[in-house]
C-alpha atoms as a PDB file:
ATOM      1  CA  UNK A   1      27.036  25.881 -12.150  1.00  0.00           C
ATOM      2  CA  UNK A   2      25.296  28.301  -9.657  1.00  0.00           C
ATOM      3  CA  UNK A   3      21.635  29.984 -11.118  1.00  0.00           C
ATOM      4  CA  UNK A   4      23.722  33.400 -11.831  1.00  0.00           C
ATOM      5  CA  UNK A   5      26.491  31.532 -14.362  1.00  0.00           C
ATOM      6  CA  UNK A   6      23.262  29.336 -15.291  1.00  0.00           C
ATOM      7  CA  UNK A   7      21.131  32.475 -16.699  1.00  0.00           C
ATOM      8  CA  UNK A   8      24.226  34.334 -17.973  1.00  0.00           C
ATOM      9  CA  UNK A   9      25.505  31.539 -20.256  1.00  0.00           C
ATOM     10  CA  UNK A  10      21.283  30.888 -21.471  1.00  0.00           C
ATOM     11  CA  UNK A  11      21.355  34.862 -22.433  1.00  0.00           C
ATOM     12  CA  UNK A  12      24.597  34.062 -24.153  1.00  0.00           C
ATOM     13  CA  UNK A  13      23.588  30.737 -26.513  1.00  0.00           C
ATOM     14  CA  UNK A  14      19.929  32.718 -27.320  1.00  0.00           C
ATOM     15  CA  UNK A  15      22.235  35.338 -29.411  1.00  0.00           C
ATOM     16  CA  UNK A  16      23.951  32.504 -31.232  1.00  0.00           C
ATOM     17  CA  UNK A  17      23.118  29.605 -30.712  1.00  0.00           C
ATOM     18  CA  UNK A  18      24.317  26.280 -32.888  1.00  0.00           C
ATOM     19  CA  UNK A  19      22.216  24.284 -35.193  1.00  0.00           C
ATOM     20  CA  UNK A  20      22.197  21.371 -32.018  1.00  0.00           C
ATOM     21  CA  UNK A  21      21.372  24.241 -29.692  1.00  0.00           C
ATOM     22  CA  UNK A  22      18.945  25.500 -31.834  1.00  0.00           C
ATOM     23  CA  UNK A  23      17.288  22.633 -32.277  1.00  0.00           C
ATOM     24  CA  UNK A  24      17.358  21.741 -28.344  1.00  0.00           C
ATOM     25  CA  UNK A  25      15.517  25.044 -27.719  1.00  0.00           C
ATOM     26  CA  UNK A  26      12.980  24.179 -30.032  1.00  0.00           C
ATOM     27  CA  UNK A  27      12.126  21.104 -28.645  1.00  0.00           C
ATOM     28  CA  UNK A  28      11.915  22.178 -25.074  1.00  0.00           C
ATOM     29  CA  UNK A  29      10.140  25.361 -25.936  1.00  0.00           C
ATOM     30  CA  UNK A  30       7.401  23.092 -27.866  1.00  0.00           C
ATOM     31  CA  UNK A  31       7.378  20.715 -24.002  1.00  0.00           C
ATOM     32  CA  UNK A  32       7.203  24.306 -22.034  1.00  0.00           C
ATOM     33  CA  UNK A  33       4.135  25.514 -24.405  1.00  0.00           C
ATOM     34  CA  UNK A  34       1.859  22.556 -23.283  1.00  0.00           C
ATOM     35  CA  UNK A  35       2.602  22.716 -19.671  1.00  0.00           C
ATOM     36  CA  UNK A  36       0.360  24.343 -17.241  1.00  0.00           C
ATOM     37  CA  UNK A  37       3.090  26.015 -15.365  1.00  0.00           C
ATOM     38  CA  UNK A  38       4.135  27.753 -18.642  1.00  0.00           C
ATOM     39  CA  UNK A  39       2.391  31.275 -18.520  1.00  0.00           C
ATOM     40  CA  UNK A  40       2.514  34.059 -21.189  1.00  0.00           C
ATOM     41  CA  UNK A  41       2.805  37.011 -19.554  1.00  0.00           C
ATOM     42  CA  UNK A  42       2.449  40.402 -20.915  1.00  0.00           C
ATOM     43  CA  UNK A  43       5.990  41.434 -20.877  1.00  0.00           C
ATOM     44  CA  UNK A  44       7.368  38.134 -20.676  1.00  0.00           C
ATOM     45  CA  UNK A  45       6.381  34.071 -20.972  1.00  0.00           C
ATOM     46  CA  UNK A  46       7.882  32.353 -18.378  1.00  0.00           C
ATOM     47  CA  UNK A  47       7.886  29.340 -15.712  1.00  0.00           C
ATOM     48  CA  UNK A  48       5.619  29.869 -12.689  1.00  0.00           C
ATOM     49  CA  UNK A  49       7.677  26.598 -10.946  1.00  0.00           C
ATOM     50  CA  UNK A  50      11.364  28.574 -11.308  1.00  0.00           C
ATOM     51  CA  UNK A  51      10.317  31.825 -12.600  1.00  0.00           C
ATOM     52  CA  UNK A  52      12.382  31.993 -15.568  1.00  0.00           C
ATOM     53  CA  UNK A  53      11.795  33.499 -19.038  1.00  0.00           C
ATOM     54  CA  UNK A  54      11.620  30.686 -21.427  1.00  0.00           C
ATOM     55  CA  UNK A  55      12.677  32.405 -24.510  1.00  0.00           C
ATOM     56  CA  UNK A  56      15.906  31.954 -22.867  1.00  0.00           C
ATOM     57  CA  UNK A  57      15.781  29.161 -20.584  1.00  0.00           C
ATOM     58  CA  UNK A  58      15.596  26.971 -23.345  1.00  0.00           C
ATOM     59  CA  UNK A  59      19.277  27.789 -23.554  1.00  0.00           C
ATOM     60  CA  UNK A  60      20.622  26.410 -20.548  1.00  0.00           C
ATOM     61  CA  UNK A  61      23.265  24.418 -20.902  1.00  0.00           C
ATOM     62  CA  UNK A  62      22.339  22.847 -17.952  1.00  0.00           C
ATOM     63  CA  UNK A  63      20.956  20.176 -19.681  1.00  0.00           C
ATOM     64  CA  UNK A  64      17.289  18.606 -19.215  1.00  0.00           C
ATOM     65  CA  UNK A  65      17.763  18.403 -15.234  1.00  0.00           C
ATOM     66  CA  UNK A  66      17.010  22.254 -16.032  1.00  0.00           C
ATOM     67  CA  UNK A  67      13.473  22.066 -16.147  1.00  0.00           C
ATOM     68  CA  UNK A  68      12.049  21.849 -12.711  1.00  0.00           C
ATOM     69  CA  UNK A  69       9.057  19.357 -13.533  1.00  0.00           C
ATOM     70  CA  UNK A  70      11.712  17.437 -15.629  1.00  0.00           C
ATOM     71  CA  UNK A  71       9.640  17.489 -18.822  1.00  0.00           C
ATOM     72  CA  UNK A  72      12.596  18.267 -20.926  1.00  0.00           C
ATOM     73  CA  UNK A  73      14.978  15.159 -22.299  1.00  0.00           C
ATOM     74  CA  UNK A  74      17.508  16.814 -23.563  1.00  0.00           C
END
């Protein structure tokens, strides 16, 4: 899955995600909250290592190999 397909199918599960995706998010938001890479920005919070808005990639269904300081296990 190229970064394009990767950020298209996060936007995707945000709108309606599952109960297990749901739940998935949740946890890796809580990881990407106490990181020092996380910043909250004033028009969006995102990841200063990939640059990515983590309201939705929390999404990914690229699994935990997602996160670029592979913090996430799941």
């Amino acid at each position: 899955m190229n970064k394009i397909e990767e950020i298209i199918e996060s936007y995707k599960i945000s709108f309606n995600p599952s109960e297990e995706q749901e739940r998935i998010a949740k946890n890796r938001l809580a990881i990407c909250l106490d990181c020092p890479s996380w910043v909250k920005g004033a028009i969006r919070d995102y990841c200063k290592e990939c640059g990515c808005t983590t309201s939705k990639k929390i999404y990914t269904p690229k699994g935990s190999d997602a996160c670029p300081l592979h913090k996430w296990t799941e």
